[in-house]
N, C-alpha and C. Protein backbone atom coordinates (compact mmCIF):
# COMPACT_ATOMS: atom_id res chain seq x y z
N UNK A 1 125.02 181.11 4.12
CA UNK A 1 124.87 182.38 3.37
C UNK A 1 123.58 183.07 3.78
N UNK A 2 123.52 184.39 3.80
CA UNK A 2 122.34 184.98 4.14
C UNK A 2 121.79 185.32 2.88
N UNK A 3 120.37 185.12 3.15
CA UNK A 3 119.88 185.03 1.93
C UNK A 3 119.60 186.66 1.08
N UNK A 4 119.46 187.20 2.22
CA UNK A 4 119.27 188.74 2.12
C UNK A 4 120.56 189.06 1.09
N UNK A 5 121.55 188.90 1.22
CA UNK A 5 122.93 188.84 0.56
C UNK A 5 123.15 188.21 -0.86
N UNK A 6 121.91 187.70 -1.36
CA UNK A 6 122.37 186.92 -2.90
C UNK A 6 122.91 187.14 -3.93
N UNK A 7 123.74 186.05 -3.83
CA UNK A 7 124.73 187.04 -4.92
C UNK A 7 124.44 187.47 -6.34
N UNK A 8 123.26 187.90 -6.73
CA UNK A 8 122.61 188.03 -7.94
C UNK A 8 122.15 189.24 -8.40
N UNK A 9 122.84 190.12 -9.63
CA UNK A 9 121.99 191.26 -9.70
C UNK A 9 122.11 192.42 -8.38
N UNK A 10 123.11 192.23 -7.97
CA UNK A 10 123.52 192.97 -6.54
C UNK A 10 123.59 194.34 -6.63
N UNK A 11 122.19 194.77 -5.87
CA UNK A 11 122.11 196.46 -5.96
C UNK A 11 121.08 196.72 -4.84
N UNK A 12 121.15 197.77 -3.74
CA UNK A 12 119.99 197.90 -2.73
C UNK A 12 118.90 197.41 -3.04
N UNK A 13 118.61 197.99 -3.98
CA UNK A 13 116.71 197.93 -4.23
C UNK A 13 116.43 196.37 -4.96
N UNK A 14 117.44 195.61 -5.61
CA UNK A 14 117.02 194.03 -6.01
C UNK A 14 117.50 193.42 -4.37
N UNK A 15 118.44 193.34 -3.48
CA UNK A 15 118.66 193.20 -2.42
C UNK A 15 116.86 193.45 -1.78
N UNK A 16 116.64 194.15 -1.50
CA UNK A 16 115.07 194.30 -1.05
C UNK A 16 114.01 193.68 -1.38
N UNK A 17 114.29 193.74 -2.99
CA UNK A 17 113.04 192.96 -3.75
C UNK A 17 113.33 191.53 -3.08
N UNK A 18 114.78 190.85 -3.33
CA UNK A 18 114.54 189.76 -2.85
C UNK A 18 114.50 188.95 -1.72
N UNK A 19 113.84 189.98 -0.69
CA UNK A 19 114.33 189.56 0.39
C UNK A 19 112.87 189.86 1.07
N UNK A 20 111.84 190.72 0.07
CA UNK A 20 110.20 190.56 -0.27
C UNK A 20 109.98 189.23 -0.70
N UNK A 21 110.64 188.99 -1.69
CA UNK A 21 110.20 187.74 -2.26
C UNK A 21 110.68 186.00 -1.19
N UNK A 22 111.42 186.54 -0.79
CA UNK A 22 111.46 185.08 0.09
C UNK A 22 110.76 185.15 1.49
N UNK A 23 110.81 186.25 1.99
CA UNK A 23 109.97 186.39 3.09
C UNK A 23 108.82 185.94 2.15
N UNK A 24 107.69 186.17 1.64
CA UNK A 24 106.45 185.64 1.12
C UNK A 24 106.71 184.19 1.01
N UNK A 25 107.44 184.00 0.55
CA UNK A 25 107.87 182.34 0.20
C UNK A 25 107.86 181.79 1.49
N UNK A 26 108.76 182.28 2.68
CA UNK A 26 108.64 181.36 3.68
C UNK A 26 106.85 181.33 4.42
N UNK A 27 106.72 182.77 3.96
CA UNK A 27 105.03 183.32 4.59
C UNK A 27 104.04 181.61 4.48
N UNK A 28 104.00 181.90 2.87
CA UNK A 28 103.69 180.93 2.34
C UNK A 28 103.70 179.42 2.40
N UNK A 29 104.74 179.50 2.73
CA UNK A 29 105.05 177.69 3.00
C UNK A 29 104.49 177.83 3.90
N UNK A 30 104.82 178.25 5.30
CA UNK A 30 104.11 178.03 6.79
C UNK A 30 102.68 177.89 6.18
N UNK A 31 101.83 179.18 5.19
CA UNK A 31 100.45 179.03 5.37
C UNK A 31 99.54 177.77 4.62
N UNK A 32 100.12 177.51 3.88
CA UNK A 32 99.77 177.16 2.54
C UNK A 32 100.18 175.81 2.16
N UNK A 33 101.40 175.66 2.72
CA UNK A 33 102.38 174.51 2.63
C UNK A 33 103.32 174.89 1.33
N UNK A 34 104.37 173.53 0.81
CA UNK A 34 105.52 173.96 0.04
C UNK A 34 104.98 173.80 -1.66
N UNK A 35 104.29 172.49 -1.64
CA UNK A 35 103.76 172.50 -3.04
C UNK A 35 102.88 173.25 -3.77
N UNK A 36 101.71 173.94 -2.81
CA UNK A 36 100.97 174.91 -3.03
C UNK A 36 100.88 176.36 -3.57
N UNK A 37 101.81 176.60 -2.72
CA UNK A 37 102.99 177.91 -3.02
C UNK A 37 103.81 177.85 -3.94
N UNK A 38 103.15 178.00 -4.97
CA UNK A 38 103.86 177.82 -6.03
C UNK A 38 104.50 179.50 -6.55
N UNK A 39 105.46 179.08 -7.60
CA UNK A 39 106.41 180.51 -7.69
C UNK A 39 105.27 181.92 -7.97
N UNK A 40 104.11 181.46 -9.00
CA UNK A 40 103.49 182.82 -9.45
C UNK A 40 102.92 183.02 -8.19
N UNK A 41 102.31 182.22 -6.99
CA UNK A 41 101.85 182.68 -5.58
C UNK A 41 102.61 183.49 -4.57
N UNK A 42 103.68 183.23 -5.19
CA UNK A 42 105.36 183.86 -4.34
C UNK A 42 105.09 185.05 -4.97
N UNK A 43 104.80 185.34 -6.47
CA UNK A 43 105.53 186.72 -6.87
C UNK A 43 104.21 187.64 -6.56
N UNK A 44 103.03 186.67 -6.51
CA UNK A 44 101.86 187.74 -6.30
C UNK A 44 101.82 188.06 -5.33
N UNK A 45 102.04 187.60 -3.84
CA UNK A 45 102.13 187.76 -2.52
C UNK A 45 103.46 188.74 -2.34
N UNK A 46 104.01 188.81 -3.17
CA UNK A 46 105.46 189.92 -2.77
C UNK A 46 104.95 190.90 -3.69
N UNK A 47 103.58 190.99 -4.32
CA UNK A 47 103.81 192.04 -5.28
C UNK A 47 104.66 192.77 -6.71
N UNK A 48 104.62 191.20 -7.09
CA UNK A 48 105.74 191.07 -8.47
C UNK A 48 104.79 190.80 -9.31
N UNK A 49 105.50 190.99 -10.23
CA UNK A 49 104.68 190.14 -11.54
C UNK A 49 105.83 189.21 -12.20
N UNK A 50 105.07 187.93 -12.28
CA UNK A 50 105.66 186.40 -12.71
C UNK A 50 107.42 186.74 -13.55
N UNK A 51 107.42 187.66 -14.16
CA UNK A 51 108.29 187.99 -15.19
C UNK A 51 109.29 188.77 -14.11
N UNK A 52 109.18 189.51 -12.81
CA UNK A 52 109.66 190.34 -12.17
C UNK A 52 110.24 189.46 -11.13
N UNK A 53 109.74 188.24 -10.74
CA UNK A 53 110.29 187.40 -9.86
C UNK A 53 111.53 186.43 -10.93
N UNK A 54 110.96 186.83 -11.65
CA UNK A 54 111.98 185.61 -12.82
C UNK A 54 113.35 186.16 -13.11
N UNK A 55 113.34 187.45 -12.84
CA UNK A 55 114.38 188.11 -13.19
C UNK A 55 115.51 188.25 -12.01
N UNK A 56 115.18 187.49 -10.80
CA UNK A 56 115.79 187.62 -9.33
C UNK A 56 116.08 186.06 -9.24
N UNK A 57 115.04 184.80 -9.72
CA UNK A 57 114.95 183.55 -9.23
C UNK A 57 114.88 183.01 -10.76
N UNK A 58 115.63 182.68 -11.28
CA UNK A 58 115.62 182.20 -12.45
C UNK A 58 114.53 180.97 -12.84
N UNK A 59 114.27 180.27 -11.65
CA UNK A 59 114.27 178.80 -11.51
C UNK A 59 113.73 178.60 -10.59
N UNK A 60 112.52 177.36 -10.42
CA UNK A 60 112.03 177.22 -8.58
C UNK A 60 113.26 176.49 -7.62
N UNK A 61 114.20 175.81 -8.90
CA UNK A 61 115.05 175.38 -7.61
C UNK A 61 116.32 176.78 -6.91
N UNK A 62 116.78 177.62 -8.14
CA UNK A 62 117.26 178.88 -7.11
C UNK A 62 116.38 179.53 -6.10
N UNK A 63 115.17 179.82 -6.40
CA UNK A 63 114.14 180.22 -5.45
C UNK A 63 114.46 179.15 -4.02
N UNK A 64 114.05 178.13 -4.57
CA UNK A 64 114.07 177.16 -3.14
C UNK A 64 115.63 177.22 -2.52
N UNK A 65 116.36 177.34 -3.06
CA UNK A 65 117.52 177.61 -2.38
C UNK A 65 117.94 178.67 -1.77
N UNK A 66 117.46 179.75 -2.06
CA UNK A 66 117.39 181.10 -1.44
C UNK A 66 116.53 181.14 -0.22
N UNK A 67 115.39 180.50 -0.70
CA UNK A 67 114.32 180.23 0.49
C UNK A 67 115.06 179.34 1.88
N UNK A 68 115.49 178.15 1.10
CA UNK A 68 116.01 177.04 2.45
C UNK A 68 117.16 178.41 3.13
N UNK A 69 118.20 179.21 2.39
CA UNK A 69 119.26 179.89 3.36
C UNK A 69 118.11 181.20 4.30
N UNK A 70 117.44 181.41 3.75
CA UNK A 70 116.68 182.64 4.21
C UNK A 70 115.89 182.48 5.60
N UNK A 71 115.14 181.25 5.28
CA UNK A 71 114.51 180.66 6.61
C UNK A 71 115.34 180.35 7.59
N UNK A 72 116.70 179.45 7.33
CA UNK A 72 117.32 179.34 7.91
C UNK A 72 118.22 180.30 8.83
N UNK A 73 118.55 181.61 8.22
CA UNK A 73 119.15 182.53 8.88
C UNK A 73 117.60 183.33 9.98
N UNK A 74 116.21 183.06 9.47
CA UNK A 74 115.42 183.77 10.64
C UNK A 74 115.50 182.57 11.96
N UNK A 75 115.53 181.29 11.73
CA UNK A 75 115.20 180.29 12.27
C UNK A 75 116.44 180.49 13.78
N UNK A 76 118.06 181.08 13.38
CA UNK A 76 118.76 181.04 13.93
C UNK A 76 118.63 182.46 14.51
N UNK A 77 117.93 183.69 14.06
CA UNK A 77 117.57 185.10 14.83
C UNK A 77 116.83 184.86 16.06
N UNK A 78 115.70 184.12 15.61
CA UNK A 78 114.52 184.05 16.76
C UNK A 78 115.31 183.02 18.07
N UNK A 79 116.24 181.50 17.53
CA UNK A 79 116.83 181.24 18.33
C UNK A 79 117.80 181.69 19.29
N UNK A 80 118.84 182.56 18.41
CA UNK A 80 119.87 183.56 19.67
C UNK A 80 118.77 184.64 20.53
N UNK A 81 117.94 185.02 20.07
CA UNK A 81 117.10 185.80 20.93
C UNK A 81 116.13 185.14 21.89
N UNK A 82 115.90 183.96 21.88
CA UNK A 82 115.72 182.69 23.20
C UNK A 82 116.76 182.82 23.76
N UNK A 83 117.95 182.16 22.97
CA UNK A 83 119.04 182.06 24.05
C UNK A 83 119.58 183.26 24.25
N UNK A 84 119.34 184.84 24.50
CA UNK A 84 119.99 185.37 25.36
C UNK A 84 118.91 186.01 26.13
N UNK A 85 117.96 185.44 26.53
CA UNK A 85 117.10 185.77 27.40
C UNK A 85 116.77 184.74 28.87
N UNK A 86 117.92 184.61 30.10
CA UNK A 86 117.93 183.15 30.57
C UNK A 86 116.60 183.38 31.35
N UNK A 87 116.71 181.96 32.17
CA UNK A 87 115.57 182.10 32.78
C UNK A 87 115.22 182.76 34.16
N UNK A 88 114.68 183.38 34.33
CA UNK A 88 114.44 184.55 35.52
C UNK A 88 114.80 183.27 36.98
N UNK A 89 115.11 183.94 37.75
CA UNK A 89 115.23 183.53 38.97
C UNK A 89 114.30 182.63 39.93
N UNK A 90 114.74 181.64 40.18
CA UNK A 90 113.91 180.90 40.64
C UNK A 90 113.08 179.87 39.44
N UNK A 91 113.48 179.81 38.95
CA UNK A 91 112.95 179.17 37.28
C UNK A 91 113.92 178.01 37.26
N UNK A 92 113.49 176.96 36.92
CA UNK A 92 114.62 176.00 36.69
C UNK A 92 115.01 176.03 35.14
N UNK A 93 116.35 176.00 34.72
CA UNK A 93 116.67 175.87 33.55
C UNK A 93 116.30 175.35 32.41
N UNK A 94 116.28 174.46 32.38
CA UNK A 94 115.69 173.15 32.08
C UNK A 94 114.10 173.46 31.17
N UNK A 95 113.11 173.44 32.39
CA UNK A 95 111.80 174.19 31.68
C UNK A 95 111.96 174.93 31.01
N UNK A 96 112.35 176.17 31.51
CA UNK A 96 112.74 177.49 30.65
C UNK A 96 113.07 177.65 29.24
N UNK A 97 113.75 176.17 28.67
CA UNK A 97 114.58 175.92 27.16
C UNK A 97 113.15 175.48 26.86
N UNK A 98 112.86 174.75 27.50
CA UNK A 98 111.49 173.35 26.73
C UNK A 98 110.69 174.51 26.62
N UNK A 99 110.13 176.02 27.57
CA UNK A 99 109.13 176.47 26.97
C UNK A 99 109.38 177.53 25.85
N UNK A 100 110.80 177.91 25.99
CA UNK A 100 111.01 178.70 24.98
C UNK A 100 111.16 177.73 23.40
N UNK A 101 111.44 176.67 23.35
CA UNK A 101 111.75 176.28 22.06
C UNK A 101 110.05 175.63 21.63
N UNK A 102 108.69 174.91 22.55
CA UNK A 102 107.94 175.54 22.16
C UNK A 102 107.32 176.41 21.84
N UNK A 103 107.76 177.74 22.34
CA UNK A 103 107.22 178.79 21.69
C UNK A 103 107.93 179.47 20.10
N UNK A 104 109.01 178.81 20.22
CA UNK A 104 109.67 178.99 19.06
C UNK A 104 109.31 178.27 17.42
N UNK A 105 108.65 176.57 18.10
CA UNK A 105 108.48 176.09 17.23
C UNK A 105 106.99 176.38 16.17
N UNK A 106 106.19 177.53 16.53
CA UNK A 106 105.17 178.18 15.55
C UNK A 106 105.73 179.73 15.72
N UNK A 107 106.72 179.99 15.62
CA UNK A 107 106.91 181.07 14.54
C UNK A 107 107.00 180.74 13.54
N UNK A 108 106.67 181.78 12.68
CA UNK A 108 106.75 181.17 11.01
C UNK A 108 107.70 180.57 10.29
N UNK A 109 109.14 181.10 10.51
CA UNK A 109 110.49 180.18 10.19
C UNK A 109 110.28 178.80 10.73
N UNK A 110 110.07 178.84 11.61
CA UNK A 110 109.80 177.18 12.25
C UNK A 110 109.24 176.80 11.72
N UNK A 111 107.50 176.96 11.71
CA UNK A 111 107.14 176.22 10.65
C UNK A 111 106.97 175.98 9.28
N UNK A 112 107.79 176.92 8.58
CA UNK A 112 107.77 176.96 7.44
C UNK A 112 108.77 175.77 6.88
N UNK A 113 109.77 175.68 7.91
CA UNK A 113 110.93 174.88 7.80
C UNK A 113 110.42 173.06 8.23
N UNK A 114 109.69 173.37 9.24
CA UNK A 114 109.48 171.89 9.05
C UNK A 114 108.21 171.35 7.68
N UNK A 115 107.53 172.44 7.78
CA UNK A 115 107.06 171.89 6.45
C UNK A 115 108.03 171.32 5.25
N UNK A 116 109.08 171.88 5.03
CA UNK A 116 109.99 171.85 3.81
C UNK A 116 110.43 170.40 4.11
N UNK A 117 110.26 170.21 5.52
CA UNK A 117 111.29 168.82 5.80
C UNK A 117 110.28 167.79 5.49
N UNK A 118 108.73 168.00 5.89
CA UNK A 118 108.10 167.12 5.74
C UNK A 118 107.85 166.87 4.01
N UNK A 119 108.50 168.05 2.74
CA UNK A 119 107.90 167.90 1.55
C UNK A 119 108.91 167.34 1.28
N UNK A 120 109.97 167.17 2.05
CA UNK A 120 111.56 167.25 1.59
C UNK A 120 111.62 165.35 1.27
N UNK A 121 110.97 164.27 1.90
CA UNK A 121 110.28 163.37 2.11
C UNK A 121 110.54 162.89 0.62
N UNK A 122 109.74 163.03 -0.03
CA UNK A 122 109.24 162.71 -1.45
C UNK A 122 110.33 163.90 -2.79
N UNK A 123 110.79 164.59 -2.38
CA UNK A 123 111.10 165.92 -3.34
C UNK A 123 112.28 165.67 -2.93
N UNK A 124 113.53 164.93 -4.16
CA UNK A 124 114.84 165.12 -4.25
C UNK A 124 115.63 166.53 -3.79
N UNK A 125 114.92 167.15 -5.03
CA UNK A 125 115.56 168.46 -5.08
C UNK A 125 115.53 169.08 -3.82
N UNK A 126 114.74 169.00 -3.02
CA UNK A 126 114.25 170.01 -2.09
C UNK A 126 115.21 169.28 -0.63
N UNK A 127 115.34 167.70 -0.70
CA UNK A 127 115.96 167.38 0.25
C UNK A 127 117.39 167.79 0.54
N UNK A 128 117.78 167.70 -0.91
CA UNK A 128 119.42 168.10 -0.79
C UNK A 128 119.44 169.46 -0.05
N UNK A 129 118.81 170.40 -0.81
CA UNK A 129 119.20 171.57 -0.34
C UNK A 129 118.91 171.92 1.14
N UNK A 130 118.15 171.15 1.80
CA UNK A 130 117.68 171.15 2.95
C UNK A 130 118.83 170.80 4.34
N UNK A 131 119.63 169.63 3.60
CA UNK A 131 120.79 169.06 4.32
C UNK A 131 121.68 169.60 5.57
N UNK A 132 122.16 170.47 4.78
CA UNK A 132 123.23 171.48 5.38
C UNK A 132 122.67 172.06 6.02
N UNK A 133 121.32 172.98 5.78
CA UNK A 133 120.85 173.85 7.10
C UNK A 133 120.45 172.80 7.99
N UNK A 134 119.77 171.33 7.81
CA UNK A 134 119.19 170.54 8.75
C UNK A 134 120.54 170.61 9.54
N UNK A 135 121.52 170.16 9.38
CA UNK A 135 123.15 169.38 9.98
C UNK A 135 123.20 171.38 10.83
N UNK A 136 123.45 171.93 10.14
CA UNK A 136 124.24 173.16 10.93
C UNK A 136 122.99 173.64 12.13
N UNK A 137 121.65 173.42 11.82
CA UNK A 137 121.00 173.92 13.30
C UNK A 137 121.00 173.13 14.15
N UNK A 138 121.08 171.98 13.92
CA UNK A 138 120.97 170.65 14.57
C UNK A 138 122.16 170.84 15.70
N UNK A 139 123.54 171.20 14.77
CA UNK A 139 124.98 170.99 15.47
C UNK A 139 125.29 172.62 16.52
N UNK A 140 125.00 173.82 15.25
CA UNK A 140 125.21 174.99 15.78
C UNK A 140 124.56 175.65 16.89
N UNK A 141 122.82 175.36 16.55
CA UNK A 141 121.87 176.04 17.23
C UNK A 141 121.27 175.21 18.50
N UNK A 142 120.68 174.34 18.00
CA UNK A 142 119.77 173.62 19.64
C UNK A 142 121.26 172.65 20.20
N UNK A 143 122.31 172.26 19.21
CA UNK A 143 123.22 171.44 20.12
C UNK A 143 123.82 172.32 20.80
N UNK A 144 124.11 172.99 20.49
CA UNK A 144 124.85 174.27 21.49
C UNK A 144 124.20 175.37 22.45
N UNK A 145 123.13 175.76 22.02
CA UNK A 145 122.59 176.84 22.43
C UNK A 145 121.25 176.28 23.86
N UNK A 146 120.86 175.51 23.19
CA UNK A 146 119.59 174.63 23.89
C UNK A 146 120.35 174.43 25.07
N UNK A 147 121.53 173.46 25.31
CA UNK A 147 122.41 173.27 26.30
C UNK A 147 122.72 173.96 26.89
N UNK A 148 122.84 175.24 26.68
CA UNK A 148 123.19 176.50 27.25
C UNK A 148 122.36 177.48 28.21
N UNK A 149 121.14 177.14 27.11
CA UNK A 149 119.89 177.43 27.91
C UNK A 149 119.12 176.63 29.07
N UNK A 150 119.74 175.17 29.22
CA UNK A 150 119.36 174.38 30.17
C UNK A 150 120.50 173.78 31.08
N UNK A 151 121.56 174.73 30.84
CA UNK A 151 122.35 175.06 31.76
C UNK A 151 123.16 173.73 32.05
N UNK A 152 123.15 172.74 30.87
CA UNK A 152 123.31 171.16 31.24
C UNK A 152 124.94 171.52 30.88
N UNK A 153 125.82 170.54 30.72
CA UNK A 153 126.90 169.50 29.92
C UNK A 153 127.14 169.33 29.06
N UNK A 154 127.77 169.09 27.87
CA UNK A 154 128.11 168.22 27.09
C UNK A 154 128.20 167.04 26.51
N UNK A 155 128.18 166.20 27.75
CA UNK A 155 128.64 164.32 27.93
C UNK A 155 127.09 164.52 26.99
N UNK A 156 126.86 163.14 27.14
CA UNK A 156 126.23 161.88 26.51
C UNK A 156 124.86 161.94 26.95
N UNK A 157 125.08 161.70 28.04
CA UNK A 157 123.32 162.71 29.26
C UNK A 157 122.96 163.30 29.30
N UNK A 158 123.77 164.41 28.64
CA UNK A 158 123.01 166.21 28.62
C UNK A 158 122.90 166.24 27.21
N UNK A 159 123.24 165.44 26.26
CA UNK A 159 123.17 165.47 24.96
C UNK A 159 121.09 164.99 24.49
N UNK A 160 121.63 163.81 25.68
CA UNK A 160 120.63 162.74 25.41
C UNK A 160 119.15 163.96 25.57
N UNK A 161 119.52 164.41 26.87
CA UNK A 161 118.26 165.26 27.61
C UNK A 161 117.91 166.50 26.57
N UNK A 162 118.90 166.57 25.54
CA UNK A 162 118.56 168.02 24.80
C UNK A 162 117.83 167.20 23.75
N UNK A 163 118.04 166.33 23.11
CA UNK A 163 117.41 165.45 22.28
C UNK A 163 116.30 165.04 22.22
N UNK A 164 115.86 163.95 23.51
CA UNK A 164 114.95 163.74 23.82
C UNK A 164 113.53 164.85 24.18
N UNK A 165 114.13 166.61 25.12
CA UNK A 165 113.16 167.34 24.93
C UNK A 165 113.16 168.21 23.61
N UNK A 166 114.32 167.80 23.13
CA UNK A 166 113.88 168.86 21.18
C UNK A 166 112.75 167.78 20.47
N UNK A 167 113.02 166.85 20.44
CA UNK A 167 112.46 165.85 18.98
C UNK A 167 110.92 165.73 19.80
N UNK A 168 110.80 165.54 21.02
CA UNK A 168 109.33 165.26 21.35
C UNK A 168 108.51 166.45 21.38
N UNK A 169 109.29 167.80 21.77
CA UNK A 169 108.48 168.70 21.31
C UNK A 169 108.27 169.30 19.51
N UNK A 170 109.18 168.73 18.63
CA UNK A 170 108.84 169.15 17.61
C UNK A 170 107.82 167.59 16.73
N UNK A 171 107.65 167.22 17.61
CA UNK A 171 106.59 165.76 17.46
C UNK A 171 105.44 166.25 17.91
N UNK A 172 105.29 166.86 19.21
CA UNK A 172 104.03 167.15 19.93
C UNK A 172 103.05 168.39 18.40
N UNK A 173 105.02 169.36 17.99
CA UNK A 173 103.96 170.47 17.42
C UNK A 173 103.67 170.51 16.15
N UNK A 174 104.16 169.07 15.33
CA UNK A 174 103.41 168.35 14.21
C UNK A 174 102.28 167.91 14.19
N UNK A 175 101.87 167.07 15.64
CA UNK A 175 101.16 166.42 15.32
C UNK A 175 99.71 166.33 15.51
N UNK A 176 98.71 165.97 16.26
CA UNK A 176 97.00 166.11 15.47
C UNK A 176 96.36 165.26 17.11
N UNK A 177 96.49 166.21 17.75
CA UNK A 177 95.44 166.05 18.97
C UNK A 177 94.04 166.59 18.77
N UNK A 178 93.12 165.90 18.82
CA UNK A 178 91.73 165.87 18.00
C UNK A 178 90.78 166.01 18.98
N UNK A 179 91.05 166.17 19.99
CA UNK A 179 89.97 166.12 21.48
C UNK A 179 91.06 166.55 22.52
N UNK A 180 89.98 167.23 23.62
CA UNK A 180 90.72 167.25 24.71
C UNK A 180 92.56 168.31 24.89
N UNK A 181 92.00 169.04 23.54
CA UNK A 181 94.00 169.38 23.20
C UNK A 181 94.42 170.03 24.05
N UNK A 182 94.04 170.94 24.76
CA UNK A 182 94.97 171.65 25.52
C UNK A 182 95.20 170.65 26.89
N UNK A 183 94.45 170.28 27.78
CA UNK A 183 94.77 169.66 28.91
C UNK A 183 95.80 168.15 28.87
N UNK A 184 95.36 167.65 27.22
CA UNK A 184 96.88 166.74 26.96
C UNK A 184 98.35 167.39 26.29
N UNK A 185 97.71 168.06 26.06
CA UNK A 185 99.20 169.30 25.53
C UNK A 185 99.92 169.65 26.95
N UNK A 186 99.16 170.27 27.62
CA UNK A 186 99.71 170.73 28.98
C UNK A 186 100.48 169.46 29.56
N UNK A 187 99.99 168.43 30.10
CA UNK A 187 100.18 167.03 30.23
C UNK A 187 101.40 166.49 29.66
N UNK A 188 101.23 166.37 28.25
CA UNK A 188 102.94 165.65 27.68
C UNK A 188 103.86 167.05 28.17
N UNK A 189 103.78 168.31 27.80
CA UNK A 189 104.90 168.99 28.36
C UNK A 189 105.48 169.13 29.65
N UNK A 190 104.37 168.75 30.60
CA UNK A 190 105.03 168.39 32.16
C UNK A 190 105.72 167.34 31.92
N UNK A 191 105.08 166.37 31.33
CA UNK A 191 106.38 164.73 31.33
C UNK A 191 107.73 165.01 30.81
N UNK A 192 107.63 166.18 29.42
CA UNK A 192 108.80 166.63 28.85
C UNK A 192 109.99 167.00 29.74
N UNK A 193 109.29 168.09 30.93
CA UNK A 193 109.99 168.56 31.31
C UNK A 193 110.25 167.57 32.73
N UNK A 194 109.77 166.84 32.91
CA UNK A 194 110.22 166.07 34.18
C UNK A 194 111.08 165.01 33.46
N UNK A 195 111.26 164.45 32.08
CA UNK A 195 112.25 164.01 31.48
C UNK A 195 113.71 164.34 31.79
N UNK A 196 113.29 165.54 31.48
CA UNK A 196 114.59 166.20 31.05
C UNK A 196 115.29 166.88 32.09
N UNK A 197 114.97 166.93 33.14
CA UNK A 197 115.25 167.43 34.72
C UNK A 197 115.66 166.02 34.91
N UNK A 198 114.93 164.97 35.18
CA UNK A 198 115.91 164.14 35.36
C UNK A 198 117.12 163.32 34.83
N UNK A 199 117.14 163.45 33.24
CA UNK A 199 118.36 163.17 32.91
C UNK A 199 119.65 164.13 33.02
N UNK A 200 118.97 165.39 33.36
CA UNK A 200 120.12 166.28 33.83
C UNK A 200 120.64 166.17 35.01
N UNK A 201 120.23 165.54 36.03
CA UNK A 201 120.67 165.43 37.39
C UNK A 201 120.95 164.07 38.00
N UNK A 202 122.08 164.19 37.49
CA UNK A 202 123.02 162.64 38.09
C UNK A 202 122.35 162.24 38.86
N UNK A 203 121.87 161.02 39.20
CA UNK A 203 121.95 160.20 40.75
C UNK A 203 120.66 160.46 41.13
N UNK A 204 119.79 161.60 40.86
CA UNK A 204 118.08 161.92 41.23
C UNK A 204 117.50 161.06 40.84
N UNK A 205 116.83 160.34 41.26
CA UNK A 205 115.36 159.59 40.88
C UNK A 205 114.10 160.68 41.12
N UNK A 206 113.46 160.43 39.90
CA UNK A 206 112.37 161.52 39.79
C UNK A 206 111.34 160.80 39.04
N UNK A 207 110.16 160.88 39.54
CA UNK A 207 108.77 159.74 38.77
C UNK A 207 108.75 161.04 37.55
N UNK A 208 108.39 160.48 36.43
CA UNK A 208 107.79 160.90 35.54
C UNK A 208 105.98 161.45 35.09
N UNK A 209 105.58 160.96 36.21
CA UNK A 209 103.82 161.15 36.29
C UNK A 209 104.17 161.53 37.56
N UNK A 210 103.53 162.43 38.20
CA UNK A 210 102.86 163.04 39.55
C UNK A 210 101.53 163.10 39.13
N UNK A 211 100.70 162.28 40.21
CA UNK A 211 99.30 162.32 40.42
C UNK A 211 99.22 163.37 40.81
């Protein structure tokens, strides 16, 4: 469901309001994180007053549910607009996905969304609702689209290779390089991508480190 679309109170101008109010919400999560951002931070950052957001989001868990479809429908904009941009000529495929889906993974939907996953952890409520968008980008967006963009297969090998360069780059852009960051950043993403070139190409032997 698009969140822009809720079925609540359905009229242009509440359509707008709430679609102020979850944009801030996702704003928020990315900046702030999910617990922090709490609802009166949502309505002050959209320019509501507590009573004016209440009248759109009854509840933090409708809020959060509006939020999980909302992020989710930017999360899949910014992705079709990777994937219909291939990679220029002379570019190997392959790279081209790995640098576009790092650059994808700090836009704000991105990270607003993995924050949710990381609160999603400890917070019932928040996991459920999380589910379905986790399963449908997982299946719809990088299983399909990523592949598309790295120009691979289907089988088991090109599955493996989309896997292996999604999860290590959304590992690399969690996690807490404390020294030295950019020249080991640069570093694991060459290995990424020499990964993933070689599980795409039957029968190649390819070292993983070049001195």
């Amino acid at each position: 469901m698009d969140a822009r679309t809720y079925p609540a109170k359905e009229t242009p101008k509440s359509r707008r309001t709430r679609a102020r109010i979850l944009d801030a919400a996702m704003r928020l999560f990315a900046e702030i994180g999910y617990h922090a951002a709490t609802n009166a931070l949502i309505a002050e950052a959209a320019n509501l007053t507590r009573g004016a957001m209440l009248y759109h989001f009854s509840s933090r868990e409708e809020l959060v549910e509006a939020a999980v479809a909302h992020i989710e429908v930017e999360r899949a904009r910014l992705f079709e607009q990777a994937a219909s941009s291939p990679a220029s000529p002379g570019v190997d495929a392959a790279e081209h996905a790995i640098d576009a889906y790092w650059s994808l993974l700090h836009e704000t939907p991105f990270v607003a969304f993995a924050e949710l996953e990381a609160a999603a952890r400890t917070d019932p409520m928040l996991r459920a609702r999380l589910a379905n968008a986790q399963s449908a980008f997982d299946r719809n967006q990088v299983g399909e689209r990523f592949l598309a963009l790295t120009q691979a297969g289907s089988d088991p090998r090109f599955q493996t290779s989309r896997d292996l360069g999604r999860f290590l780059l959304e590992g690399l852009a969690r996690g807490s390089l404390t020294y030295d960051e950019i020249a080991r950043r640069e570093r694991l993403l060459a290995v990424v991508k020499r990964a993933v070139r070689a599980l795409n190409r039957k029968g190649e032997a390819q070292d993983l480190w070049v001195d």
